[in-house]
C-alpha atoms as a PDB file:
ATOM      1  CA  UNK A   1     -58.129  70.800 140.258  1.00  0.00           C
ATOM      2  CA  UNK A   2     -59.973  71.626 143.581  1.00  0.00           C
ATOM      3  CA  UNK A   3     -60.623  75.441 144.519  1.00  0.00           C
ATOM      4  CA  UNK A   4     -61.122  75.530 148.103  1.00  0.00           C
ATOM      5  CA  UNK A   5     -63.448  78.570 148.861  1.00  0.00           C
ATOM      6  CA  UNK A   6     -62.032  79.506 152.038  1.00  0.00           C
ATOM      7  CA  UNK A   7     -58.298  79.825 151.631  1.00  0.00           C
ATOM      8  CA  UNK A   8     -57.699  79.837 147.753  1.00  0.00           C
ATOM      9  CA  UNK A   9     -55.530  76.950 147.931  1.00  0.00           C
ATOM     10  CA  UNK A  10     -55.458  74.844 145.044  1.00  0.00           C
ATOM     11  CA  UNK A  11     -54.625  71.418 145.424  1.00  0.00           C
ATOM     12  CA  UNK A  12     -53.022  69.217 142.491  1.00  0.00           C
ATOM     13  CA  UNK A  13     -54.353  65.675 141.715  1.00  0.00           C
ATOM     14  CA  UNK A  14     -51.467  63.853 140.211  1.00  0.00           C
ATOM     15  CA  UNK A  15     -51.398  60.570 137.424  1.00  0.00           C
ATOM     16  CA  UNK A  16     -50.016  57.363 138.467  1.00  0.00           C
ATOM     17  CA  UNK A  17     -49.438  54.496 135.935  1.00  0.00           C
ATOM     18  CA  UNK A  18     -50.494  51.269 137.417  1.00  0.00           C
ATOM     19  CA  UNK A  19     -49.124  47.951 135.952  1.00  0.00           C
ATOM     20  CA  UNK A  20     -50.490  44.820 136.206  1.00  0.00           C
ATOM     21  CA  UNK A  21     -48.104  41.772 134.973  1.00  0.00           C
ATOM     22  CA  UNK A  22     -50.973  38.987 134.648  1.00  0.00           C
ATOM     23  CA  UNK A  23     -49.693  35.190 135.751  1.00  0.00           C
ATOM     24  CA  UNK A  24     -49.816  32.647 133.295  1.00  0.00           C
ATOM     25  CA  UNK A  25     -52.354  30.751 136.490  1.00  0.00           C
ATOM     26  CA  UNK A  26     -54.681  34.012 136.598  1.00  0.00           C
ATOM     27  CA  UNK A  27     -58.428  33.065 136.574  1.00  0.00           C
ATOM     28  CA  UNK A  28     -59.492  35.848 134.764  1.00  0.00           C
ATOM     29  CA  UNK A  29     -57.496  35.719 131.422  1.00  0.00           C
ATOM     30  CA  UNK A  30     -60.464  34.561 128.686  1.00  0.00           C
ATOM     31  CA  UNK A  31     -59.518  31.750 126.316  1.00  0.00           C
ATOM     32  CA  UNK A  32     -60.969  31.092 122.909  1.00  0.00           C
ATOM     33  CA  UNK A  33     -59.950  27.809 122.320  1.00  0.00           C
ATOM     34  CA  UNK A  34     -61.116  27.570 118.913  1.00  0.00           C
ATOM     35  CA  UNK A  35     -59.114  30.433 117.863  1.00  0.00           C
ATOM     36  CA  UNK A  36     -55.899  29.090 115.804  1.00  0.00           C
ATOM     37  CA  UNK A  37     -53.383  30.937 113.803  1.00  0.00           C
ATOM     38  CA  UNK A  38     -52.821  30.178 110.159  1.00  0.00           C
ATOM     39  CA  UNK A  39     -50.018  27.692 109.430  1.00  0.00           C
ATOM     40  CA  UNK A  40     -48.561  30.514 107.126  1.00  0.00           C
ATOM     41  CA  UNK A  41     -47.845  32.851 109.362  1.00  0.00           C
ATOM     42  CA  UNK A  42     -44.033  34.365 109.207  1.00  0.00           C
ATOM     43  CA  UNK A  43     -43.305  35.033 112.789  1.00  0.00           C
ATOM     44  CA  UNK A  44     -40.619  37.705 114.462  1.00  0.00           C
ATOM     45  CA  UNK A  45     -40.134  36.770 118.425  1.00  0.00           C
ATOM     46  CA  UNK A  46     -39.033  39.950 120.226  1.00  0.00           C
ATOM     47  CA  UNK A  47     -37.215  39.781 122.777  1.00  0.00           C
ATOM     48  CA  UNK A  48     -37.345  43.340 124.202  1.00  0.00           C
ATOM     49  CA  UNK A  49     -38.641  44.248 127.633  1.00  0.00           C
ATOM     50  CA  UNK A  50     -40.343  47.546 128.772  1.00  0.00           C
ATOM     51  CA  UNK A  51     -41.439  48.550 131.833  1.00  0.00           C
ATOM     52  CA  UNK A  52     -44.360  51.736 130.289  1.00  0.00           C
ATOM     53  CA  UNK A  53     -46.815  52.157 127.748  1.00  0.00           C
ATOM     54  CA  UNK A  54     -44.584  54.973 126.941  1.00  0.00           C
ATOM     55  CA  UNK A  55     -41.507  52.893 125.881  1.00  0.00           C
ATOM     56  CA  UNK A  56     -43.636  50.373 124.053  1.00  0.00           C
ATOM     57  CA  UNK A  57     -45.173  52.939 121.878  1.00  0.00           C
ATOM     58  CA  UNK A  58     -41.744  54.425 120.864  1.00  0.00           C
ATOM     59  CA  UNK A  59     -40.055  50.671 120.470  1.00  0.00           C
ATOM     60  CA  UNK A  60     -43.317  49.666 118.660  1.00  0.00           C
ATOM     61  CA  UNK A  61     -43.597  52.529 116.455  1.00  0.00           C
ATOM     62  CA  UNK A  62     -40.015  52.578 115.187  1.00  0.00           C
ATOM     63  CA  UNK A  63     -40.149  49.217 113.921  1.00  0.00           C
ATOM     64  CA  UNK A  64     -42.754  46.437 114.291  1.00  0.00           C
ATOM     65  CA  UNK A  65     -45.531  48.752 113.449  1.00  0.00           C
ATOM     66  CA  UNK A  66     -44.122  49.265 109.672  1.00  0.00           C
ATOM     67  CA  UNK A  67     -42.292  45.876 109.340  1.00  0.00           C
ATOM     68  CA  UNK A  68     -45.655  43.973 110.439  1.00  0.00           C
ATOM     69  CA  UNK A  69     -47.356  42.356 107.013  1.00  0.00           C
ATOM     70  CA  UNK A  70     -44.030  42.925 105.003  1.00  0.00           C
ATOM     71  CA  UNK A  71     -41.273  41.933 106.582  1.00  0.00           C
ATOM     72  CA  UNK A  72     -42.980  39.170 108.981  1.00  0.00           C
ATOM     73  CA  UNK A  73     -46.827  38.638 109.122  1.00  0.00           C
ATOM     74  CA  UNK A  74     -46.553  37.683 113.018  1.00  0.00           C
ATOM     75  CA  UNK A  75     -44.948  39.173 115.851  1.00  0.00           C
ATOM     76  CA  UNK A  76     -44.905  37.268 119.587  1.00  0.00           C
ATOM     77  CA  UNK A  77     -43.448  38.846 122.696  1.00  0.00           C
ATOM     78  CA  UNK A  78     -43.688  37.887 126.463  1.00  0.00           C
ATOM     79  CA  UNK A  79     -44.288  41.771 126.686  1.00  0.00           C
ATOM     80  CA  UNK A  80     -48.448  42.606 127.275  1.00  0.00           C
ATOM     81  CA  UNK A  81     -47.342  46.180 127.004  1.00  0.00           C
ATOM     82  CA  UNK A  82     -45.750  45.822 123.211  1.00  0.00           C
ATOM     83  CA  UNK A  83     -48.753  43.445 122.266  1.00  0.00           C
ATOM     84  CA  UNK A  84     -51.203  46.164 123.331  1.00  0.00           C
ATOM     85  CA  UNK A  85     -49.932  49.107 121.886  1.00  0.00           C
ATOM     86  CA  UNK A  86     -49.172  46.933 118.590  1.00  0.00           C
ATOM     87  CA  UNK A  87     -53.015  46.056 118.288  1.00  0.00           C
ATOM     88  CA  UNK A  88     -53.872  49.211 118.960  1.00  0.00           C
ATOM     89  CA  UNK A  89     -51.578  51.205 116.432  1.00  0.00           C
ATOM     90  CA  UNK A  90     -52.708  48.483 113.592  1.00  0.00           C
ATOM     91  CA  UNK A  91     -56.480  49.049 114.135  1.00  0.00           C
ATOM     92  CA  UNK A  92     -56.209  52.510 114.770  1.00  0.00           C
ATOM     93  CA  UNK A  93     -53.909  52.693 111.227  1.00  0.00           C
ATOM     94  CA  UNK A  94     -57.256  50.469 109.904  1.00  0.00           C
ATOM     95  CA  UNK A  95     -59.574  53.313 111.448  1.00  0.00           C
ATOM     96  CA  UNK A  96     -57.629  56.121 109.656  1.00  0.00           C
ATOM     97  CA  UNK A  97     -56.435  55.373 106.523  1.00  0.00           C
ATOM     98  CA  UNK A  98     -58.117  51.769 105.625  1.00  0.00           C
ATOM     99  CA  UNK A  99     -54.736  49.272 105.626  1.00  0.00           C
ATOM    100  CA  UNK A 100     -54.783  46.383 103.381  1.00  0.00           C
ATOM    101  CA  UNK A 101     -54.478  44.140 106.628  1.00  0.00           C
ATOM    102  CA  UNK A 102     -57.189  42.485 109.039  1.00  0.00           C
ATOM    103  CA  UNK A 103     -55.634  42.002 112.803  1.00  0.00           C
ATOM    104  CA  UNK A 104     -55.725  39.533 115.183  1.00  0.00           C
ATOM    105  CA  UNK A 105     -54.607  39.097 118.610  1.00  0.00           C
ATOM    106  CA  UNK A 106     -54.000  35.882 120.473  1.00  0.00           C
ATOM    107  CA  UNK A 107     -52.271  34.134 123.813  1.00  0.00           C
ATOM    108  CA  UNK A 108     -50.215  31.277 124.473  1.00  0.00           C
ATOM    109  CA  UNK A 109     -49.212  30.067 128.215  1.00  0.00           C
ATOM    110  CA  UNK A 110     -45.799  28.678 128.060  1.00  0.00           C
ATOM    111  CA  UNK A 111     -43.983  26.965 130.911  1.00  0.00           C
ATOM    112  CA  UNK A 112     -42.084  30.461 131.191  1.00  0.00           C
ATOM    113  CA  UNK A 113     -45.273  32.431 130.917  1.00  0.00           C
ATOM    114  CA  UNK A 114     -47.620  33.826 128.830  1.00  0.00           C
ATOM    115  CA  UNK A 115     -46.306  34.744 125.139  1.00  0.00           C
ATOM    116  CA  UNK A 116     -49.217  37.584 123.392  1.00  0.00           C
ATOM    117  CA  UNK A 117     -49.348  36.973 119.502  1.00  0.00           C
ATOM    118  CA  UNK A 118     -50.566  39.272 116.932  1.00  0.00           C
ATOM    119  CA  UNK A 119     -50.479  38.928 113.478  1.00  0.00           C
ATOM    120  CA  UNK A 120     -52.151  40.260 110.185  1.00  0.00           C
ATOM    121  CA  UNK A 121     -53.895  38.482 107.144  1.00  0.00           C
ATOM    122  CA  UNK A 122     -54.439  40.435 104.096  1.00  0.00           C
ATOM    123  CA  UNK A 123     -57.851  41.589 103.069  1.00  0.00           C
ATOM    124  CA  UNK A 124     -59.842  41.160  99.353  1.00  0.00           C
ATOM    125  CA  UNK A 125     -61.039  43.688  97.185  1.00  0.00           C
ATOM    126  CA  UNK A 126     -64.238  43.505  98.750  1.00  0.00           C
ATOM    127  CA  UNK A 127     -62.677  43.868 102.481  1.00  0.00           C
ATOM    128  CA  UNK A 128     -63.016  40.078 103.299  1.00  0.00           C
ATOM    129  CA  UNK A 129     -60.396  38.089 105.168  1.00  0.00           C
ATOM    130  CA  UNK A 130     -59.001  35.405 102.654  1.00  0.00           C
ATOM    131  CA  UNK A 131     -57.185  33.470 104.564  1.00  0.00           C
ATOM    132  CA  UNK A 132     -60.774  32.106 105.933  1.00  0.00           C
ATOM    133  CA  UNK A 133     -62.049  31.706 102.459  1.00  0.00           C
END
């Protein structure tokens, strides 16, 4: 907020959500090539679209969040926003309360665009990945 000293007026500055849908031809998207998903991975496609962070976390929290590493061990959506606030939610779960689970994120351009993929590997006793041992 701005106090303007001459006529008390206080003027309002306002939050605007801007989205940015990358193309599967962007420039700028990194690519690890060497990066490769387990062949074991039990994957869940979603097929829901939202259009804010907002919806994502609500879709994302009433379902994938909890049935991620029991139910499935993947999840792959055409949806940045779900990918996002799933990656975020399972690290932020690792931050606060130590989850059996180690995440990864990764990206696949399709002929129909680009499908996000994140999926969790369980960790050993001693907090290594072993799936890479």
């Amino acid at each position: 907020m701005k106090d303007d000293d001459n006529n008390n007026e206080v003027s309002q500055i306002s939050y605007v959500e801007s989205i940015h849908n990358p193309a599967p031809s962007d420039p700028v998207l990194p690519r690890r090539l060497h990066l490769q998903a387990p062949d074991n991975i039990v994957w869940h496609t979603e097929s829901m679209e939202v259009d804010s962070l907002h919806e994502a976390f609500e879709w994302i929290t009433s379902g994938p969040y909890n049935e991620i590493g029991h139910l499935y061990t993947g999840y792959k959506t055409a949806n940045w926003m779900l990918a996002h606030v799933l990656v975020f939610e399972r690290i932020r779960l690792n931050t606060i309360a130590g989850s059996p689970f180690q995440v990864h994120a990764d990206y696949d351009i399709t002929g129909e665009g680009i499908l996000y993929k994140v999926w969790v590997t369980p960790l050993s006793a001693e907090g290594e990945n072993e799936a890479e041992a």
